[in-house]
Protein backbone atom coordinates (compact mmCIF):
# COMPACT_ATOMS: atom_id res chain seq x y z
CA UNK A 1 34.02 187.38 93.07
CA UNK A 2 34.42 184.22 91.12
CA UNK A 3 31.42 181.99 90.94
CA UNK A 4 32.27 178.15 92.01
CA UNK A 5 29.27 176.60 90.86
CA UNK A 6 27.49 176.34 86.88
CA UNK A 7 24.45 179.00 87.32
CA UNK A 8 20.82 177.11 85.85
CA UNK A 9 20.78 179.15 82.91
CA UNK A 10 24.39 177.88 81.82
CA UNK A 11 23.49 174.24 82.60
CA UNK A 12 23.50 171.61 79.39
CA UNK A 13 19.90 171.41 77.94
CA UNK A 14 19.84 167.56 79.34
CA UNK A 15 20.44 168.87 82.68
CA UNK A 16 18.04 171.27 82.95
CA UNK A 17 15.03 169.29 80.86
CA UNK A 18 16.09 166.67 85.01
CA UNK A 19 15.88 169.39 86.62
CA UNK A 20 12.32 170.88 85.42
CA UNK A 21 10.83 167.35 85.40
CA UNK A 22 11.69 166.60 88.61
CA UNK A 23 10.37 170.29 89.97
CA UNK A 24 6.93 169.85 88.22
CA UNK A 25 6.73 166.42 89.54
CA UNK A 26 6.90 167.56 93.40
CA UNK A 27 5.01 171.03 92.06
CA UNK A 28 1.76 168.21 90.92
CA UNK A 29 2.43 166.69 94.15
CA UNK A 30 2.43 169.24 96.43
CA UNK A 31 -0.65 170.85 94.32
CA UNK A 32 -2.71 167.22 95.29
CA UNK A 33 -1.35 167.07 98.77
CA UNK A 34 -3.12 170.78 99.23
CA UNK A 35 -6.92 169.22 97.82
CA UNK A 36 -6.21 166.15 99.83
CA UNK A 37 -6.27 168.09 102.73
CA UNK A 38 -8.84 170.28 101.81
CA UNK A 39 -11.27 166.76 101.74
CA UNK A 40 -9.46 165.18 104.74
CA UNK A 41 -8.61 167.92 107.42
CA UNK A 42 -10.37 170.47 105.35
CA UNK A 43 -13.72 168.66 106.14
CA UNK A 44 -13.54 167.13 109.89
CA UNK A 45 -16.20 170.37 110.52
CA UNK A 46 -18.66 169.02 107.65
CA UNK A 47 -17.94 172.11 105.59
CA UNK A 48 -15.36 172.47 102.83
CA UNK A 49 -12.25 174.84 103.18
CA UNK A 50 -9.55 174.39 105.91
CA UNK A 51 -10.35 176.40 109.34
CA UNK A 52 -9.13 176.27 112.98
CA UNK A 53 -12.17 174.27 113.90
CA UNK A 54 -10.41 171.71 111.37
CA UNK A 55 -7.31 171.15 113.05
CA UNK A 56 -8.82 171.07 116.07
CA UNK A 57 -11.15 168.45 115.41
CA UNK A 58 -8.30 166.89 113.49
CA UNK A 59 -5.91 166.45 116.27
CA UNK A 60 -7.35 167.54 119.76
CA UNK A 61 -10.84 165.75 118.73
CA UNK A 62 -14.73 167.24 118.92
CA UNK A 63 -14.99 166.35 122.40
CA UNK A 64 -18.66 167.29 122.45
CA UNK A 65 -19.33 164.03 120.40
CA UNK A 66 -18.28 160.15 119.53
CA UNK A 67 -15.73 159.31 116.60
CA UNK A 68 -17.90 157.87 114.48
CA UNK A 69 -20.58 160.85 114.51
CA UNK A 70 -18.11 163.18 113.95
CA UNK A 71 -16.92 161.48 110.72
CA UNK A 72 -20.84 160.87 109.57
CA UNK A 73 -20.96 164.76 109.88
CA UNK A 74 -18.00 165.57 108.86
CA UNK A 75 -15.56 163.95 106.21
CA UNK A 76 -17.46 161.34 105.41
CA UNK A 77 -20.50 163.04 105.05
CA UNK A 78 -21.03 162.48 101.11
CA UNK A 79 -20.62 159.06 101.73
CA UNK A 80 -24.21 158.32 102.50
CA UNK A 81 -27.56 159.69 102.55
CA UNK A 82 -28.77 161.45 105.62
CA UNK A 83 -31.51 158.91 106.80
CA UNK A 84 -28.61 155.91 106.65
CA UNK A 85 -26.30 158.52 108.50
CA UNK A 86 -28.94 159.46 111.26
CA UNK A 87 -29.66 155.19 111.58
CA UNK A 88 -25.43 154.46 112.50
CA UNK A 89 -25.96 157.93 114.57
CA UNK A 90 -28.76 156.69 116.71
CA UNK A 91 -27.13 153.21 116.87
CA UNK A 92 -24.21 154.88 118.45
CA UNK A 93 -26.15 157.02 120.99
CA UNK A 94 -28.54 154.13 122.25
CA UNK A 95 -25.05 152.39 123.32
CA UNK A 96 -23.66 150.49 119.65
CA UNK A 97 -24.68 147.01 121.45
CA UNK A 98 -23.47 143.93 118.92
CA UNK A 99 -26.99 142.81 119.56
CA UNK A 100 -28.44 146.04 117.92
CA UNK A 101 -25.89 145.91 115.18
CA UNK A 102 -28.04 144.04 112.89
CA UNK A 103 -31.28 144.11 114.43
CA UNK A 104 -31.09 148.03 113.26
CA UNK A 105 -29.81 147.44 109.64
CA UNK A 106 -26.68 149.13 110.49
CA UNK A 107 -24.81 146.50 109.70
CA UNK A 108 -25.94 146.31 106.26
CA UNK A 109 -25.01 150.59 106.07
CA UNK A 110 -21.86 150.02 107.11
CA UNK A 111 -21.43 146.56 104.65
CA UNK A 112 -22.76 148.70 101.28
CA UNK A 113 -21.17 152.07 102.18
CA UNK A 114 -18.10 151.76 104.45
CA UNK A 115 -16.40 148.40 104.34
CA UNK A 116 -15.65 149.12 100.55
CA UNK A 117 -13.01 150.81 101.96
CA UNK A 118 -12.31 150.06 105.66
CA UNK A 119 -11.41 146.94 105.11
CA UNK A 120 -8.19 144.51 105.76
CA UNK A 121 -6.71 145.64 102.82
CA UNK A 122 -6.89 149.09 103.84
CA UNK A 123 -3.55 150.17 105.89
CA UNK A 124 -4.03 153.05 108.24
CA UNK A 125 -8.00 152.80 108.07
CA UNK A 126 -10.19 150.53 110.72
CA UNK A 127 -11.17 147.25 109.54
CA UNK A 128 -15.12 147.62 109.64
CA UNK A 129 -15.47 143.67 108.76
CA UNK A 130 -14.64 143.44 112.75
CA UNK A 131 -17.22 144.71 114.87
CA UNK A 132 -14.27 145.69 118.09
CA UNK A 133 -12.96 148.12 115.53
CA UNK A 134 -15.87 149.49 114.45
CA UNK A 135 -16.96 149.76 118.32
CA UNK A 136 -13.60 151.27 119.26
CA UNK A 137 -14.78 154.43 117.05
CA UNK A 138 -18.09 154.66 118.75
CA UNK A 139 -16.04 156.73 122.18
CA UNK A 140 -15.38 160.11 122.88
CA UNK A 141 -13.54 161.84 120.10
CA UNK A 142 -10.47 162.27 120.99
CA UNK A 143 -8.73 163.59 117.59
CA UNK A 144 -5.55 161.46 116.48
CA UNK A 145 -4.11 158.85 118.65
CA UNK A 146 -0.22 159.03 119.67
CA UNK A 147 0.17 155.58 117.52
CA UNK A 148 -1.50 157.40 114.51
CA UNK A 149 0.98 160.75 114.92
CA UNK A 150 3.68 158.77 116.04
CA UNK A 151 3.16 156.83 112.47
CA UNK A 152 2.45 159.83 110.52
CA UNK A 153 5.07 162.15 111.75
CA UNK A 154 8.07 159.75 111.07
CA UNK A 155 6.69 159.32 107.46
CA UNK A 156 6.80 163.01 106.90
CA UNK A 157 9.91 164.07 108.42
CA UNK A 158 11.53 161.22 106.16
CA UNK A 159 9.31 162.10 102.74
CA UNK A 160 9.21 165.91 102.81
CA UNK A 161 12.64 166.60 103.82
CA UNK A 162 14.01 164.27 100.95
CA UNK A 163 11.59 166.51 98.63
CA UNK A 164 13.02 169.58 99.93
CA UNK A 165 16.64 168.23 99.78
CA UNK A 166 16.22 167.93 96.26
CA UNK A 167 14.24 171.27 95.60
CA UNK A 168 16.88 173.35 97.54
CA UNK A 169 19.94 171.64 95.94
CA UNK A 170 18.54 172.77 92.13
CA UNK A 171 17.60 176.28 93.72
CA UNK A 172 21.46 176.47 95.15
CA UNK A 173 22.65 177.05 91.47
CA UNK A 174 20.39 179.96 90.88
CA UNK A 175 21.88 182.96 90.79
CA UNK A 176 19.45 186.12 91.10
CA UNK A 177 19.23 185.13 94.71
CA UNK A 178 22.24 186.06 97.17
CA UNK A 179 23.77 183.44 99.17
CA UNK A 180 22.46 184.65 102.49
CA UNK A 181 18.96 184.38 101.19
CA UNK A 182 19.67 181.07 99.33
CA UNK A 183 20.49 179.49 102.63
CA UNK A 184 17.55 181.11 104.53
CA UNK A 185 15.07 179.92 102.20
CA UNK A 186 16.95 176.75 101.39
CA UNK A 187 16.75 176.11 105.20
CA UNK A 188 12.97 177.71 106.16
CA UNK A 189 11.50 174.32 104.85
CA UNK A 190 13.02 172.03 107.69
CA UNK A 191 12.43 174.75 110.17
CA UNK A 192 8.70 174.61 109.25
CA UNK A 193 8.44 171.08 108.83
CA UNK A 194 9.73 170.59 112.06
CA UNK A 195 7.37 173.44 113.52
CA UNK A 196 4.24 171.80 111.59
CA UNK A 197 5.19 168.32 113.01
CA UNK A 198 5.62 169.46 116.78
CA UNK A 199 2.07 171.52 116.32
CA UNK A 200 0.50 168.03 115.54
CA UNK A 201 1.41 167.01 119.20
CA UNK A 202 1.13 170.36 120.76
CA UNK A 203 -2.57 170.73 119.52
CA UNK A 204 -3.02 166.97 120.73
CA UNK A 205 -2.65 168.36 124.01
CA UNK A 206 -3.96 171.65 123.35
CA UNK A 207 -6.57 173.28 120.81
CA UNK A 208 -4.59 176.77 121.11
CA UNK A 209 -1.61 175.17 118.86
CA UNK A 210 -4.00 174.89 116.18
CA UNK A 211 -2.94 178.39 114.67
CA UNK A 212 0.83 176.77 114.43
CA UNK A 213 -0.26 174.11 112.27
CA UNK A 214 -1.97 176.47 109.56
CA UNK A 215 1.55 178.85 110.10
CA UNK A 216 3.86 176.03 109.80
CA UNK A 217 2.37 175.04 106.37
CA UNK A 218 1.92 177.71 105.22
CA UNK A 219 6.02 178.42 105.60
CA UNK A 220 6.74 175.46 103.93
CA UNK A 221 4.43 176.07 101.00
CA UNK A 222 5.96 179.83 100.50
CA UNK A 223 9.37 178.98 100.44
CA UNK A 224 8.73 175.83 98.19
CA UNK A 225 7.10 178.58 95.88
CA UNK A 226 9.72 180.84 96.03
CA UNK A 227 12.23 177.80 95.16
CA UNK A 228 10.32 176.35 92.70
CA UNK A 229 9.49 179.61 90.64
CA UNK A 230 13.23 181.05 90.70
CA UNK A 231 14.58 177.85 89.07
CA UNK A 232 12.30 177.68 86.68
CA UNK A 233 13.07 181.61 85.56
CA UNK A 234 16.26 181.18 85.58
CA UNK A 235 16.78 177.87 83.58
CA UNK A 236 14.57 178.56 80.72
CA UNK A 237 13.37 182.30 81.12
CA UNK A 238 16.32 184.27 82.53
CA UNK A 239 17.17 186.86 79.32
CA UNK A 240 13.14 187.93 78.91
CA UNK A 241 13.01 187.99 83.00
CA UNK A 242 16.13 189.05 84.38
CA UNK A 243 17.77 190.84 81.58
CA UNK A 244 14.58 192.68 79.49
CA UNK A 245 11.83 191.74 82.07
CA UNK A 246 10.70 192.81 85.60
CA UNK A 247 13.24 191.04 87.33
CA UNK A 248 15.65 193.31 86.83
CA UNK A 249 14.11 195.97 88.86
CA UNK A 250 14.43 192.37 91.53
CA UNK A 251 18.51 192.63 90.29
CA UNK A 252 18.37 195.93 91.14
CA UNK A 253 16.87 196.13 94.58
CA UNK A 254 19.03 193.18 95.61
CA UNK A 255 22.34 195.16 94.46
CA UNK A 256 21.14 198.28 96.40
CA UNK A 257 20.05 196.41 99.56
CA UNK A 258 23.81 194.91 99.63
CA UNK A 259 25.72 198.10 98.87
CA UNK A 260 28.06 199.32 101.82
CA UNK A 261 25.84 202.83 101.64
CA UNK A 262 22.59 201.16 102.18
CA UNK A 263 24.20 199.18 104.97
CA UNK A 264 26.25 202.41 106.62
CA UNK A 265 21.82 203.63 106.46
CA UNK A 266 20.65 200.59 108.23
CA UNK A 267 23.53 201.05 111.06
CA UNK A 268 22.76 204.11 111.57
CA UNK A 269 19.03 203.42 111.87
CA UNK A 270 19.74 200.58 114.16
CA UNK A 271 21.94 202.79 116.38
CA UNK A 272 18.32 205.00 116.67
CA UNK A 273 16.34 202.63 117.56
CA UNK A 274 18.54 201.64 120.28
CA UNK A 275 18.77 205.02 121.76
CA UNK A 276 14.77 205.20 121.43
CA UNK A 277 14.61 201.88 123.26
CA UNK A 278 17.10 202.88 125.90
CA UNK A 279 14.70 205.93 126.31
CA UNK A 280 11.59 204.09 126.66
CA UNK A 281 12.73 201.43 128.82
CA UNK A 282 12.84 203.46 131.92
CA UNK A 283 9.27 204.81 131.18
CA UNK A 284 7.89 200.91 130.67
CA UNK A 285 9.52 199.86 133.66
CA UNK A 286 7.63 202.96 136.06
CA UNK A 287 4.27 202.59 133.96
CA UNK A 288 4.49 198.79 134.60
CA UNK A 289 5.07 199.77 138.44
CA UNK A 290 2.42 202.14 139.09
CA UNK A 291 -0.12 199.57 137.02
CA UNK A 292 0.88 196.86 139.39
CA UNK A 293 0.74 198.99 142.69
CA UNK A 294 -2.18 201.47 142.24
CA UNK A 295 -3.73 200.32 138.71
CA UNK A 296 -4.17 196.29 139.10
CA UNK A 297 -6.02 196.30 142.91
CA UNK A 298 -8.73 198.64 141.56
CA UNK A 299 -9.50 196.56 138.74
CA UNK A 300 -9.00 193.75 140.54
CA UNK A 301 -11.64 194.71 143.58
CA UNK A 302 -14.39 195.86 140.58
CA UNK A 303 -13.88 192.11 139.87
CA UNK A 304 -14.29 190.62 142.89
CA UNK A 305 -16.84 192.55 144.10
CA UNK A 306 -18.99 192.47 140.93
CA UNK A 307 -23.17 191.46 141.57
CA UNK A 308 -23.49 187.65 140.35
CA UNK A 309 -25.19 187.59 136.64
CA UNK A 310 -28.88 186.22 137.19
């Protein structure tokens, strides 16, 4: 078959010197986006390292407190000592009255620690030089507000698909990598972003979602890998990888996995299965019947007609 594209390896030297700048570019900036989560999301539960608990508190909310405690105990818990921290806390609990504000000295705290950053200047971040917005924080926690998603999720969709655009057209001249895999992972990043996006919302609404956002990224940051590292080989390293090195045994696994035996084998095991499933179906179907008619009530009276726990 006759190759219509210039593989990497055979692009000019001027070409390729684009190419690897602009892929260790995004690499540095995906590398920060990771540790920015890790001190943003990765610390909404006070402790360091991303977790379920993280994502929930990051978009459903820690219902069990206000805003602004959660923040003093969480992410911004380095940002001041523990005896300033418990003063805004108490504030907050005995009702965060304006009269109170500076009576209690909090409004100094917040002046010295907080306002260096929430401030007018700062977009996306409350303005603690006005007391409603400081106030505003002092309710239920909620997680994210639909203005802040809304804001955030059109800013991503734009940004890390014209990342990926980029990233995938450089990997689409590779050629260690058939074209049905170049188009699944050249096309797994939009499928996750889109998944990690929607989980934002979904675990708005519900805390179960949480495990899609961790799933979703973690999609996007294995096929950006996968992308990133193939180019790379094959621009600059594709003789001492591909030729002499252990990719070829990665040459060689990808030429058996396409040859018309290996395929006539994976038929044939397909046609197997099928007659396994075909077997097993009828079994499901009478287990599933006798569960429902004879199994289900008996488990179903234990229930009701357990003592009550003292």
């Amino acid at each position: 078959m006759i190759q219509k594209y210039t593989p990497l390896k055979d692009h000019d030297t001027p070409i390729k010197v684009l190419f690897t700048g602009y892929l260790c570019t995004v690499g540095i900036g995906y590398f920060f986006a990771l540790v920015q989560i890790l001190f943003t999301h990765g610390m909404a539960d006070g402790k360091l390292g991303l977790s379920i608990d993280d994502i929930v508190y990051s978009y459903y909310g820690n219902r069990s407190g206000t805003v602004l405690e959660n923040k003093l105990n969480g992410s911004m818990k380095d940002k001041a000592p523990e005896q300033e921290r418990f003063m805004i806390m108490q504030w907050v609990r005995d009702g965060a009255k304006l009269e109170d504000y500076k009576d209690s000295g909090v409004d100094k705290i917040i002046e010295t620690r907080c306002v260096m950053c929430h401030n007018k200047d700062a977009a996306g971040l409350p303005d603690f030089t006005r007391f409603e917005q400081l106030k505003a924080l002092t309710a239920g926690d909620e997680g994210a507000t639909f203005a802040s998603l809304t804001r955030v999720s059109h800013i991503h969709l734009f940004g890390i698909s014209f990342i990926f655009m980029f990233v995938g057209l450089i990997f689409s001249f590779s050629e260690t990598t058939s074209t049905k895999y170049k188009c699944i992972a050249i096309g797994m990043p939009y499928v996750f972003l889109i998944a990690d996006i929607l989980s934002w919302w979904l675990t708005k609404i519900h805390p179960m979602f949480a495990w899609l956002v961790i799933l979703a990224g973690m999609g996007m940051g294995v096929s950006f890998i996968f992308m990133w590292v193939i180019s790379i080989l094959e621009m600059w390293l594709f003789k001492p990888v591909f030729i002499d090195g252990p990719g070829v045994h990665y040459l060689q696994w990808k030429d058996t996995l396409t040859s018309e035996q290996n395929k006539i084998r994976f038929n044939k095991f397909m046609a197997f299965m099928k007659r396994i499933v075909s077997r097993i179906k009828p079994a499901l179907a009478y287990g599933k019947e006798k569960w429902l008619s004879h199994g289900w009530p008996i488990v179903r009276n234990i229930i009701n007609n357990r003592p009550e726990s003292r």
